[in-house]
PDB file of N, CA and C in Angstrom:
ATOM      1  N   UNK A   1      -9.233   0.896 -17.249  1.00  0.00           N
ATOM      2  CA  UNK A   1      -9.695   0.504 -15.934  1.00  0.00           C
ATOM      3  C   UNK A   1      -9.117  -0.858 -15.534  1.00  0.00           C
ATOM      4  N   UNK A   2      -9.129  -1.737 -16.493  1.00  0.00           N
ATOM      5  CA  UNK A   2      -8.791  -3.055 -16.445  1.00  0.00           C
ATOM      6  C   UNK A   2      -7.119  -3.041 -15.611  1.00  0.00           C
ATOM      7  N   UNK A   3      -6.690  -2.150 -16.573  1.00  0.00           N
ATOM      8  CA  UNK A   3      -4.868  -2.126 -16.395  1.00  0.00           C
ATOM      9  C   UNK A   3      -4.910  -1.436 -14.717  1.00  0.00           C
ATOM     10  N   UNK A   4      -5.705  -0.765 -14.589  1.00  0.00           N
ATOM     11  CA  UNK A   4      -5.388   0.372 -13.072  1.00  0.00           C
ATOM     12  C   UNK A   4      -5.716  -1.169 -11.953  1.00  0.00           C
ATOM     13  N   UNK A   5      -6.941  -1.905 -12.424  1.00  0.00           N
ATOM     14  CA  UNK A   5      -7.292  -2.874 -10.876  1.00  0.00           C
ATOM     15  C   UNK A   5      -5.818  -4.074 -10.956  1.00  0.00           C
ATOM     16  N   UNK A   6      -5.111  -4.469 -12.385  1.00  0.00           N
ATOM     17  CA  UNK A   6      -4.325  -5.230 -12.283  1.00  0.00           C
ATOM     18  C   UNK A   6      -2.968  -4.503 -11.157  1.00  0.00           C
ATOM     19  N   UNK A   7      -2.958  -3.366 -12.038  1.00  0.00           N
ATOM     20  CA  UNK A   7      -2.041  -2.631 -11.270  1.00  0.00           C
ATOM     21  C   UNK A   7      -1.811  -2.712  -9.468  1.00  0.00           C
ATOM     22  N   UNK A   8      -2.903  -1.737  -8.905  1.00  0.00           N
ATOM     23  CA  UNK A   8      -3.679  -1.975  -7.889  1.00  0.00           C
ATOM     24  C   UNK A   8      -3.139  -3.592  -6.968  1.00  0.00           C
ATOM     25  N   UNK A   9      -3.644  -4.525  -7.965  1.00  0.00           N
ATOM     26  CA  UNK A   9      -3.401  -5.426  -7.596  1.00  0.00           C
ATOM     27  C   UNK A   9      -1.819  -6.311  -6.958  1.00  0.00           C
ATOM     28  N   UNK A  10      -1.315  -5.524  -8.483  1.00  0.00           N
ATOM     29  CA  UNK A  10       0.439  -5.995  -8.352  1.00  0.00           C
ATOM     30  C   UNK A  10       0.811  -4.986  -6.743  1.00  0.00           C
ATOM     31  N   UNK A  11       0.493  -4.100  -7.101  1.00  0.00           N
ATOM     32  CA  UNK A  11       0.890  -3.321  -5.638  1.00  0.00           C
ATOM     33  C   UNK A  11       0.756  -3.715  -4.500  1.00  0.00           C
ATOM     34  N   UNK A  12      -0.296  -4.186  -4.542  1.00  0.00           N
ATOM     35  CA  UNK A  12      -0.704  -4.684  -3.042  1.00  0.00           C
ATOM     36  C   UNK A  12       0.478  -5.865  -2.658  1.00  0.00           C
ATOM     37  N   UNK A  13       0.391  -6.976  -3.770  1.00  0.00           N
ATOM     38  CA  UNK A  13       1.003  -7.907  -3.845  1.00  0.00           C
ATOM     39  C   UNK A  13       2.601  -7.324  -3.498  1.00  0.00           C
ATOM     40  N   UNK A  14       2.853  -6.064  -4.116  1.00  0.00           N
ATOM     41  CA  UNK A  14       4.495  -5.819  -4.035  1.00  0.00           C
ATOM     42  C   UNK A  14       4.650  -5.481  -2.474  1.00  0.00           C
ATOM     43  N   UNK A  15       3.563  -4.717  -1.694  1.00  0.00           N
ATOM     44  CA  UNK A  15       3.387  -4.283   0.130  1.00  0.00           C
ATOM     45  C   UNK A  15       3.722  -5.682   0.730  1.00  0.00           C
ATOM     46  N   UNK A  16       2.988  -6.390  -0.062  1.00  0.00           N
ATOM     47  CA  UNK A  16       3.207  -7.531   1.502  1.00  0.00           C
ATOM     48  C   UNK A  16       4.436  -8.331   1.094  1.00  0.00           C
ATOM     49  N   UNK A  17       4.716  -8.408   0.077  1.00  0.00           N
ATOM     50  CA  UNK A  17       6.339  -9.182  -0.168  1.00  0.00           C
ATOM     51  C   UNK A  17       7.520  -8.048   0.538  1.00  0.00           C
ATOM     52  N   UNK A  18       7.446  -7.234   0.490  1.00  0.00           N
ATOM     53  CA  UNK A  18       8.445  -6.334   1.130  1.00  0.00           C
ATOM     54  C   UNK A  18       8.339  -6.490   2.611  1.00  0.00           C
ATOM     55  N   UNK A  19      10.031  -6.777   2.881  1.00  0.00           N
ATOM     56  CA  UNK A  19      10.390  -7.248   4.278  1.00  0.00           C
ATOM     57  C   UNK A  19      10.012  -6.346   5.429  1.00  0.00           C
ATOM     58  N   UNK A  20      10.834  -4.649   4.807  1.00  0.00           N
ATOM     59  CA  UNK A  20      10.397  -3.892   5.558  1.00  0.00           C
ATOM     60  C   UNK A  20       9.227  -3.835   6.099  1.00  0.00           C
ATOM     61  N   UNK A  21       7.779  -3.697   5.136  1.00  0.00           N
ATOM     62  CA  UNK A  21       6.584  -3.469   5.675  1.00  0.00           C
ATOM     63  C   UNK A  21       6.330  -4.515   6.674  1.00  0.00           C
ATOM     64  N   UNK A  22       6.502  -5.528   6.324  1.00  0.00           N
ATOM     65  CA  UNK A  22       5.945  -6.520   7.230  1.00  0.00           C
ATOM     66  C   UNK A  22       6.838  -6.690   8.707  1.00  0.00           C
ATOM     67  N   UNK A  23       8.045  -6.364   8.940  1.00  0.00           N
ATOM     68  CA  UNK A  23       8.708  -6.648   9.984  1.00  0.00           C
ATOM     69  C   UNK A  23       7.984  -4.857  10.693  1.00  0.00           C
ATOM     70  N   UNK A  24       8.269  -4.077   9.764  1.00  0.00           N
ATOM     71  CA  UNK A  24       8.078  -2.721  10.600  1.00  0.00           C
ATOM     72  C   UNK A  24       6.159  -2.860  11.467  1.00  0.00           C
ATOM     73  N   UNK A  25       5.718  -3.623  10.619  1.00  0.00           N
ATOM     74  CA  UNK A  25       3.656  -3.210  10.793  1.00  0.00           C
ATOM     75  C   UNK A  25       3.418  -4.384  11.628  1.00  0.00           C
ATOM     76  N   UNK A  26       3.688  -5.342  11.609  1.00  0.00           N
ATOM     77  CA  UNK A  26       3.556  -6.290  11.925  1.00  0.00           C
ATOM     78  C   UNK A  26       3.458  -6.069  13.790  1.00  0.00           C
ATOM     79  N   UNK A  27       3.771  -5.784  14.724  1.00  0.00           N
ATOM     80  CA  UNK A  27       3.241  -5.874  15.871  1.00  0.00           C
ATOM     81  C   UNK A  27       2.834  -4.009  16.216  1.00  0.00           C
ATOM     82  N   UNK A  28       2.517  -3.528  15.294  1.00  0.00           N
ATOM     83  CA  UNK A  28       1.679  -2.344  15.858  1.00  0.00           C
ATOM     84  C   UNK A  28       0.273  -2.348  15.639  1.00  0.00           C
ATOM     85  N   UNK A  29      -0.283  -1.518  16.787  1.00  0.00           N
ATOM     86  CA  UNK A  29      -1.592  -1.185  16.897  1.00  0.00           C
ATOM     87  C   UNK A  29      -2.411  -0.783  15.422  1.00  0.00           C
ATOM     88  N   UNK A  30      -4.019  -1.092  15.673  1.00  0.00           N
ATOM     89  CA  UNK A  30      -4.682  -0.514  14.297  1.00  0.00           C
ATOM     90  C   UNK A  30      -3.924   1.089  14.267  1.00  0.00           C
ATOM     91  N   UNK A  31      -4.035   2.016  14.779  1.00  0.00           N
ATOM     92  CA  UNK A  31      -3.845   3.329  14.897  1.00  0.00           C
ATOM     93  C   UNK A  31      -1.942   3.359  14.316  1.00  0.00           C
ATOM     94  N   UNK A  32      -1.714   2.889  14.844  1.00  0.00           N
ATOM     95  CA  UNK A  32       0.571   3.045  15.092  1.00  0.00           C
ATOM     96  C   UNK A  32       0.384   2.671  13.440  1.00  0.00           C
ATOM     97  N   UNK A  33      -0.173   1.799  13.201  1.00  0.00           N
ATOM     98  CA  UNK A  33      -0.091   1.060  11.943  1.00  0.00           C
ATOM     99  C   UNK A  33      -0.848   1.765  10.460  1.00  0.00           C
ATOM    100  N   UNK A  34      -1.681   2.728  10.865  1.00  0.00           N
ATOM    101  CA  UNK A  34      -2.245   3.646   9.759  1.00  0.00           C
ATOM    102  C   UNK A  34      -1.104   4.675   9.527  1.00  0.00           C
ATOM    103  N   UNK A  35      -0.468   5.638  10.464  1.00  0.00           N
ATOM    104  CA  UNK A  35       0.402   6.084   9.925  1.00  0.00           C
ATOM    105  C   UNK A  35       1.574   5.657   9.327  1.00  0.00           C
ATOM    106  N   UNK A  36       1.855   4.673   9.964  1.00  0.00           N
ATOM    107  CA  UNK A  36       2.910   3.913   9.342  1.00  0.00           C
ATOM    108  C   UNK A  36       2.771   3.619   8.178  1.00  0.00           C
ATOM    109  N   UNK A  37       1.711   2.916   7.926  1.00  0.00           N
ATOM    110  CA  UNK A  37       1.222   2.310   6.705  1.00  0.00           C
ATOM    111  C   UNK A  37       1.139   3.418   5.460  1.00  0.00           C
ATOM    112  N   UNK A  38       0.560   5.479   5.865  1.00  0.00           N
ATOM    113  CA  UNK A  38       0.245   5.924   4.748  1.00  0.00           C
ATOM    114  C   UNK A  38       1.765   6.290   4.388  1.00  0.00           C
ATOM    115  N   UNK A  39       2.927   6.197   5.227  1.00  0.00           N
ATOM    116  CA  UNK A  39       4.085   6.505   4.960  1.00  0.00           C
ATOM    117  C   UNK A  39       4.349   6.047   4.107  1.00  0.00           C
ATOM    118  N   UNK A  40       4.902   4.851   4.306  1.00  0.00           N
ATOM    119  CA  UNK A  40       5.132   3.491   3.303  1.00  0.00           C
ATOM    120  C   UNK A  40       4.193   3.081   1.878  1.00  0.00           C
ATOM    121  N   UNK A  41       2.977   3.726   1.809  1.00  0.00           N
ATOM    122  CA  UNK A  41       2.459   3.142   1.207  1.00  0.00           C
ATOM    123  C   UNK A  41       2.342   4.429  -0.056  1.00  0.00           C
ATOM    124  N   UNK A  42       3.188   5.514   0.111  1.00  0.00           N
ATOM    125  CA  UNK A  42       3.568   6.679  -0.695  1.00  0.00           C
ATOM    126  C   UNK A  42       4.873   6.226  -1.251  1.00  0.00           C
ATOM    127  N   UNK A  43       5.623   6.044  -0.146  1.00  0.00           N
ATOM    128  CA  UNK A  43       7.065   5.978  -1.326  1.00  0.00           C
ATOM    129  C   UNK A  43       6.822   4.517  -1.827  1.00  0.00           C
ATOM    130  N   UNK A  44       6.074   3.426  -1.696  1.00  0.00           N
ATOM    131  CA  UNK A  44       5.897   2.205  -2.997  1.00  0.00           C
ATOM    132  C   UNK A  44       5.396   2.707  -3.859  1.00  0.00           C
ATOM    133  N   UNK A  45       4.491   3.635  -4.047  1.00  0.00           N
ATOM    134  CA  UNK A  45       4.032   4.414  -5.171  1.00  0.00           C
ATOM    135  C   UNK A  45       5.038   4.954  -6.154  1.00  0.00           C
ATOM    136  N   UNK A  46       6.334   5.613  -5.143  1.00  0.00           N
ATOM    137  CA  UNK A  46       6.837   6.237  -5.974  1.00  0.00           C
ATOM    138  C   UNK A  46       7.848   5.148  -6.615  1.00  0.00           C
ATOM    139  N   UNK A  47       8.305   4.302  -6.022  1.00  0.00           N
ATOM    140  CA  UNK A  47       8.795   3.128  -6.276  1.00  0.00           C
ATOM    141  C   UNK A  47       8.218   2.054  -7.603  1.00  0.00           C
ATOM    142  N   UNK A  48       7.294   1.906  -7.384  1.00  0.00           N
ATOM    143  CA  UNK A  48       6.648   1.261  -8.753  1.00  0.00           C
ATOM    144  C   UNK A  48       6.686   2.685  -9.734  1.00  0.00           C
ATOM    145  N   UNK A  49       6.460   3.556 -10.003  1.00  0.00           N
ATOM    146  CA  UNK A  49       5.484   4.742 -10.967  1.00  0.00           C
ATOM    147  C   UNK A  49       6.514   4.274 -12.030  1.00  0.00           C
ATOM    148  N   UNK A  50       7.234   3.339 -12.096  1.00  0.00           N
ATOM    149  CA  UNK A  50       7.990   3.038 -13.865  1.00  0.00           C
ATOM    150  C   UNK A  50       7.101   2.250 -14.184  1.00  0.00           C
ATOM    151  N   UNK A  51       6.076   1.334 -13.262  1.00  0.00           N
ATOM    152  CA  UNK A  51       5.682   0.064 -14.212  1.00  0.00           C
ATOM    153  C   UNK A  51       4.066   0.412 -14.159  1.00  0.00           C
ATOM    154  N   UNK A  52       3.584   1.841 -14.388  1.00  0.00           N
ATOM    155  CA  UNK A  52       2.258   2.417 -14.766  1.00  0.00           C
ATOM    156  C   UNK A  52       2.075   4.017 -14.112  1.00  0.00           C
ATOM    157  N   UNK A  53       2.734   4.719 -14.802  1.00  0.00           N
ATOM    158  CA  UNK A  53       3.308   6.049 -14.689  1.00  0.00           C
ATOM    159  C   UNK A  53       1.628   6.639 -14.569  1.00  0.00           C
ATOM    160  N   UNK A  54       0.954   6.550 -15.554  1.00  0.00           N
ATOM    161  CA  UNK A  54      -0.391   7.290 -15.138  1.00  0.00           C
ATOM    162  C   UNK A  54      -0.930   6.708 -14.145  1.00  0.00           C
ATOM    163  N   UNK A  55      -1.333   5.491 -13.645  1.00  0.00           N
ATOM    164  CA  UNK A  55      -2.373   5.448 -12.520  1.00  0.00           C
ATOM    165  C   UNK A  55      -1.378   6.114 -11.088  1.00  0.00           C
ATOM    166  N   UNK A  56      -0.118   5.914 -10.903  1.00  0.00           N
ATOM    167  CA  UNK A  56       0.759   6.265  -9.947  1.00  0.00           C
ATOM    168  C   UNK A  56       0.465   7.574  -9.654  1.00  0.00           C
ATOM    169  N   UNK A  57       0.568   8.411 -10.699  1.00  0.00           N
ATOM    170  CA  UNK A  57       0.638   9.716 -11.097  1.00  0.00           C
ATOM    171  C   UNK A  57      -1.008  10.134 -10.323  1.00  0.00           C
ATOM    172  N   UNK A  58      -2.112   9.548 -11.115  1.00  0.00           N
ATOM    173  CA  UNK A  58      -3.251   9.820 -10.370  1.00  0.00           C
ATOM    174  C   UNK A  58      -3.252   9.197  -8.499  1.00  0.00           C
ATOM    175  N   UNK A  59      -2.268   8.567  -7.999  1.00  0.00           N
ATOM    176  CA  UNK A  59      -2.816   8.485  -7.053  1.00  0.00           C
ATOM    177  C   UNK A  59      -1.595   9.904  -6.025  1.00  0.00           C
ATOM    178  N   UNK A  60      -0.237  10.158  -6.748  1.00  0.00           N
ATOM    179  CA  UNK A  60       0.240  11.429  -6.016  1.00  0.00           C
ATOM    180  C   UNK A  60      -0.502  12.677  -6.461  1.00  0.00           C
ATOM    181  N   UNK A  61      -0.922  12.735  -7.406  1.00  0.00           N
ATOM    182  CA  UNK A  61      -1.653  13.741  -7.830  1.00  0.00           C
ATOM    183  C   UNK A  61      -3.466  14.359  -7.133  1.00  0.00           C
ATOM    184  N   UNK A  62      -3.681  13.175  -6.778  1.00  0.00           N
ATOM    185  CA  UNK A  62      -5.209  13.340  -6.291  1.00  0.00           C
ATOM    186  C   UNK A  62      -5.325  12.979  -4.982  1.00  0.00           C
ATOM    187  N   UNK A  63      -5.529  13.485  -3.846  1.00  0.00           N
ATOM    188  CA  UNK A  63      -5.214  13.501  -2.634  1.00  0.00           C
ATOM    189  C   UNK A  63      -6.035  12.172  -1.739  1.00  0.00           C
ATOM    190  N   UNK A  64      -7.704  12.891  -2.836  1.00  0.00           N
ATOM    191  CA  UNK A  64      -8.657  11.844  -2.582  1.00  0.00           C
ATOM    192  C   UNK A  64      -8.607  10.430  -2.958  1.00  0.00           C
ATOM    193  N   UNK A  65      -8.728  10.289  -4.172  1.00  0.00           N
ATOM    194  CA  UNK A  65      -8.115   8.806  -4.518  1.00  0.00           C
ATOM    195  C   UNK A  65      -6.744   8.232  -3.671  1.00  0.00           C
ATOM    196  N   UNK A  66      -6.040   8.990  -3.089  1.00  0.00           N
ATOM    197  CA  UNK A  66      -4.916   8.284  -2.628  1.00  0.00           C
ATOM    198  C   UNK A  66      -5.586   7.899  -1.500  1.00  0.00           C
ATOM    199  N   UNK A  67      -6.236   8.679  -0.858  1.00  0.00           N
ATOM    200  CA  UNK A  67      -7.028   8.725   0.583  1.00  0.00           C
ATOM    201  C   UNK A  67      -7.305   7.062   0.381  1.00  0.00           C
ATOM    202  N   UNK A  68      -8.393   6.977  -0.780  1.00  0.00           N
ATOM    203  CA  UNK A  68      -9.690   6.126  -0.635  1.00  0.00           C
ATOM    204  C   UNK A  68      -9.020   4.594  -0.856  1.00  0.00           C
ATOM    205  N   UNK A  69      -7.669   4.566  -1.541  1.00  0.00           N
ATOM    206  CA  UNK A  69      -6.741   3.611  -1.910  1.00  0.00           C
ATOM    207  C   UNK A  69      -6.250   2.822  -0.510  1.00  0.00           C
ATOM    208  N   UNK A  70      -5.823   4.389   0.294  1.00  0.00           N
ATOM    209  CA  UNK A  70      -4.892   3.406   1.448  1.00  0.00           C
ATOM    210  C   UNK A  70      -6.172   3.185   2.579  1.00  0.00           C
ATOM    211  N   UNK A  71      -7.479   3.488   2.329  1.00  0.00           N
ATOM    212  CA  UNK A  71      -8.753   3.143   3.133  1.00  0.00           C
ATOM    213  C   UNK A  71      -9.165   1.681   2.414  1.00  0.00           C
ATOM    214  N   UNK A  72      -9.185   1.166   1.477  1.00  0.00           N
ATOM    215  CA  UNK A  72      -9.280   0.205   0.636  1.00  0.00           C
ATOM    216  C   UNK A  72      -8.171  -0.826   1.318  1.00  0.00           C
ATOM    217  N   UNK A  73      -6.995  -0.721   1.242  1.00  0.00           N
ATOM    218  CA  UNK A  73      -5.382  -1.381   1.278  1.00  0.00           C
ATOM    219  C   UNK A  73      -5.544  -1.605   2.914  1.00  0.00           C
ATOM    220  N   UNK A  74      -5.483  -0.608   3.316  1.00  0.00           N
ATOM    221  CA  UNK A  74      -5.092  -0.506   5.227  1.00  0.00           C
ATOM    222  C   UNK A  74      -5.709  -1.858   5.914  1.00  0.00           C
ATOM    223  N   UNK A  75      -6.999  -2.011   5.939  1.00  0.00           N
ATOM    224  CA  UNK A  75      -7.762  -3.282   6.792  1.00  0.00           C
ATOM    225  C   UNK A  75      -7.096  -4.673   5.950  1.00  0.00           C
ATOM    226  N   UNK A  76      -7.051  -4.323   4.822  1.00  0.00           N
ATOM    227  CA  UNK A  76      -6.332  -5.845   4.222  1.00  0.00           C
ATOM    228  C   UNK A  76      -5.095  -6.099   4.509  1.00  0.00           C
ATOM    229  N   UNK A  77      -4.045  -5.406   4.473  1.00  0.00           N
ATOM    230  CA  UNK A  77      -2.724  -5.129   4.891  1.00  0.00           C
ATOM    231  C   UNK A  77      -2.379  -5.562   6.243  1.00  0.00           C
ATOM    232  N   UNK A  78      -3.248  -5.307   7.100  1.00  0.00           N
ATOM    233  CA  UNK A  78      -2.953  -5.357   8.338  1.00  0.00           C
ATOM    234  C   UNK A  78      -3.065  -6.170   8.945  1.00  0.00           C
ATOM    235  N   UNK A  79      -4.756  -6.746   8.265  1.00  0.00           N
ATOM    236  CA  UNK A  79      -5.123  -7.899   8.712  1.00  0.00           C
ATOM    237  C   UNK A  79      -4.237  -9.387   8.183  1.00  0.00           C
ATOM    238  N   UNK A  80      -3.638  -9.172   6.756  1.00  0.00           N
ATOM    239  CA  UNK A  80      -2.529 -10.349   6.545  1.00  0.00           C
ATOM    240  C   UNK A  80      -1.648 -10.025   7.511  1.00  0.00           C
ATOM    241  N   UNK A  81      -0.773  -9.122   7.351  1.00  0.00           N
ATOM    242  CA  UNK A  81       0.230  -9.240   8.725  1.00  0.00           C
ATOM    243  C   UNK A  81       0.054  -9.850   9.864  1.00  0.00           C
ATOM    244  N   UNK A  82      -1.255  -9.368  10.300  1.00  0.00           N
ATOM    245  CA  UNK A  82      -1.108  -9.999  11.722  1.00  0.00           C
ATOM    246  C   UNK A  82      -1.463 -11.712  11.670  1.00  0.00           C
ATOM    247  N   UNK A  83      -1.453 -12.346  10.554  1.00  0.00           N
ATOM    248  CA  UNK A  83      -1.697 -13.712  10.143  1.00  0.00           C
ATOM    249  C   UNK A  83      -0.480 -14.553   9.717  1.00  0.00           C
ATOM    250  N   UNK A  84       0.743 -13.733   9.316  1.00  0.00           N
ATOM    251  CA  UNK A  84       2.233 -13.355   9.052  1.00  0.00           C
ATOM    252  C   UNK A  84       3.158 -13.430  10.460  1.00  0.00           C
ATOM    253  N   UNK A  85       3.937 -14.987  10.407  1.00  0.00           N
ATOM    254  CA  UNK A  85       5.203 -15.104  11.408  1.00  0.00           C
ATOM    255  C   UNK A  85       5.735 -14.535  10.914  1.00  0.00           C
ATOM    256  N   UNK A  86       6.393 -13.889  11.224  1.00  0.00           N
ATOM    257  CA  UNK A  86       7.993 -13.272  11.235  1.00  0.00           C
ATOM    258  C   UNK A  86       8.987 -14.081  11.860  1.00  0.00           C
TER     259      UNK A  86
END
């Protein structure tokens, strides 16, 4: 459990360092910005899954947990961005 919230954690941390996300999210709506966001926030998954192959795995694998992840991620994400010059 310990390793999945560090994980979790590094991830989040890896979303908002990435240029793309932040130039692409950064002036869209709450709504423009959820889809956008579950796009993006699948292929970083698949992007990290070398540096913790099982929790990755549980979040392409389980529809719900992925759900409840980018419901968790989305309001935080968005809300740094819009706090984020570009």
């Amino acid at each position: 459990m310990e390793q999945n919230i560090c994980s979790l954690r590094a991830f989040f941390r890896f979303l908002m360092k990435t240029g793309k996300v932040t130039t692409d999210f950064a002036a869209k709506t709450p709504m423009d910005f959820r889809y956008a966001f579950q796009k993006s926030f699948m292929g970083k998954v698949v992007d990290r899954m070398s540096q913790n192959e099982k929790f990755f795995m549980k979040i392409l694998d389980d529809e719900q947990f992925a759900n409840a992840l980018i419901e968790l991620m989305l309001p935080k994400v968005y809300e740094k961005l819009q706090s984020v010059e570009i």
